[in-house]
Protein backbone atom coordinates (compact mmCIF):
# COMPACT_ATOMS: atom_id res chain seq x y z
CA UNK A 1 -8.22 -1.00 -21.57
CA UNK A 2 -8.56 1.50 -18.29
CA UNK A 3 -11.13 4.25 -18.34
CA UNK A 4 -10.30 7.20 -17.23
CA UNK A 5 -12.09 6.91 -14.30
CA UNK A 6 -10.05 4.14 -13.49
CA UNK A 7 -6.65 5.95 -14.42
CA UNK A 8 -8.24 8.64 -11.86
CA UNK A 9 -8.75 5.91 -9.02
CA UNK A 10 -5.63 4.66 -9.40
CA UNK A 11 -3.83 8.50 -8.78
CA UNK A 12 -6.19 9.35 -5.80
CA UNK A 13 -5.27 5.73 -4.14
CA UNK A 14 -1.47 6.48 -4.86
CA UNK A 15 -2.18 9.73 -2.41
CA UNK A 16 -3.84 7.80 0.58
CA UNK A 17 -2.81 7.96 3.59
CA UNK A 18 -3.23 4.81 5.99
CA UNK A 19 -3.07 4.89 9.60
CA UNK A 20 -3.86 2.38 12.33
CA UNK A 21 -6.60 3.71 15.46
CA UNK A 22 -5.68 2.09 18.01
CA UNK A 23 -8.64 2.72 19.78
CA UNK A 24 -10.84 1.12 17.38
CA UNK A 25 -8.51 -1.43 16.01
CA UNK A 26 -8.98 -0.52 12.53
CA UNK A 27 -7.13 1.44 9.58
CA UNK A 28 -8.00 4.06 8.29
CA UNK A 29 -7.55 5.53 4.78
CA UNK A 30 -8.15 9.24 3.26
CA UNK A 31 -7.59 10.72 0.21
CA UNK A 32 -7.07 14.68 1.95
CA UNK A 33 -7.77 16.12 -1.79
CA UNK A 34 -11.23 14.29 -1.52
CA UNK A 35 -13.42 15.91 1.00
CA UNK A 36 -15.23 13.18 2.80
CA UNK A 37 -13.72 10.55 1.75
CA UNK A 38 -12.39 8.31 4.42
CA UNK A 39 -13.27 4.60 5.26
CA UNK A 40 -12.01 2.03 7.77
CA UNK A 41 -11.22 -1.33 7.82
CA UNK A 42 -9.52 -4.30 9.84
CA UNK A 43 -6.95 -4.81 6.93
CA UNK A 44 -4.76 -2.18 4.89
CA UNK A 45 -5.61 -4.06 1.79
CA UNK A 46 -9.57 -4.03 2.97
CA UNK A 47 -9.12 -0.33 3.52
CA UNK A 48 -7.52 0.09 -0.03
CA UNK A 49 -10.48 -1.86 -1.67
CA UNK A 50 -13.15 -0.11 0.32
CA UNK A 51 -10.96 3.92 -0.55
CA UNK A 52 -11.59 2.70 -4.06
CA UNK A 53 -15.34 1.88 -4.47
CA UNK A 54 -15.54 5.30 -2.01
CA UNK A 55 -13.44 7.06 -4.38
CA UNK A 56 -15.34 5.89 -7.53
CA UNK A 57 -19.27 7.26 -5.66
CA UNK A 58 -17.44 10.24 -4.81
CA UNK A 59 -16.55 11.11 -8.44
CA UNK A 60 -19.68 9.98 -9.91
CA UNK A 61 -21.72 11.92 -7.32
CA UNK A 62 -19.79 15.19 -7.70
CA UNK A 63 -20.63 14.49 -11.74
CA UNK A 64 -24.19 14.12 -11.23
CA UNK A 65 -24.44 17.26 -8.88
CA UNK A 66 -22.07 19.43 -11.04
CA UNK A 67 -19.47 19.57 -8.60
CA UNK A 68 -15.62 20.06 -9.41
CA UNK A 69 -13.36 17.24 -9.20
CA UNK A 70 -9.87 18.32 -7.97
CA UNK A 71 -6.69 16.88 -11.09
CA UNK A 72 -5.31 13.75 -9.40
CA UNK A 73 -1.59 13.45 -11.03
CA UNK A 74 -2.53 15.38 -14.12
CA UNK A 75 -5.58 13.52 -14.73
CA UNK A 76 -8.96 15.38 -14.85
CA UNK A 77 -12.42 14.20 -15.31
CA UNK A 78 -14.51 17.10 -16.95
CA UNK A 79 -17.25 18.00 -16.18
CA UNK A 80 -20.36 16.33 -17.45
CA UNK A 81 -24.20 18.55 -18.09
CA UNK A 82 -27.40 16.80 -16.13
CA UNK A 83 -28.68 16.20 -18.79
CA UNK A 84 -25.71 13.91 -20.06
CA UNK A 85 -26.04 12.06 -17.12
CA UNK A 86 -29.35 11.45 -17.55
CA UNK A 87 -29.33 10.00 -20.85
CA UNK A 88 -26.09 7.95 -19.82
């Protein structure tokens, strides 16, 4: 069964974009309705393994800090109270 967390990874990774730096030899993938979250790899398929684990800290960081998380494809993940988190 997928989590919704999951379900959300999946629609943020359908929305990356993927270019190649020539400079540094690397691609690079972004997700531009993620602030910050951007990594690089030698591979497309490195990049796309690396946007997800980034994607996943990025929601779980703007839960534990209260922040919004933008609806990816018509899924949202709520909000969740400090003190849920810290019980969790």
């Amino acid at each position: 069964m997928i989590t919704p967390l999951q379900r959300y990874i999946l629609a943020a990774l359908s929305r990356a974009k993927y270019e190649f730096d020539e400079n540094s030899k690397v691609y690079v993938a972004s997700v531009s309705r993620l602030p910050g979250v951007v990594t690089q790899a030698k591979t497309i398929e490195s990049a796309r393994e690396e946007l997800a684990e980034v994607i996943e800290d990025w929601v779980l960081l703007a839960l534990q800090f209260g922040d919004s998380i933008p609806t990816m494809d018509g899924i949202k993940i709520p909000r969740v109270s400090s003190r849920k988190l810290a019980h969790a």
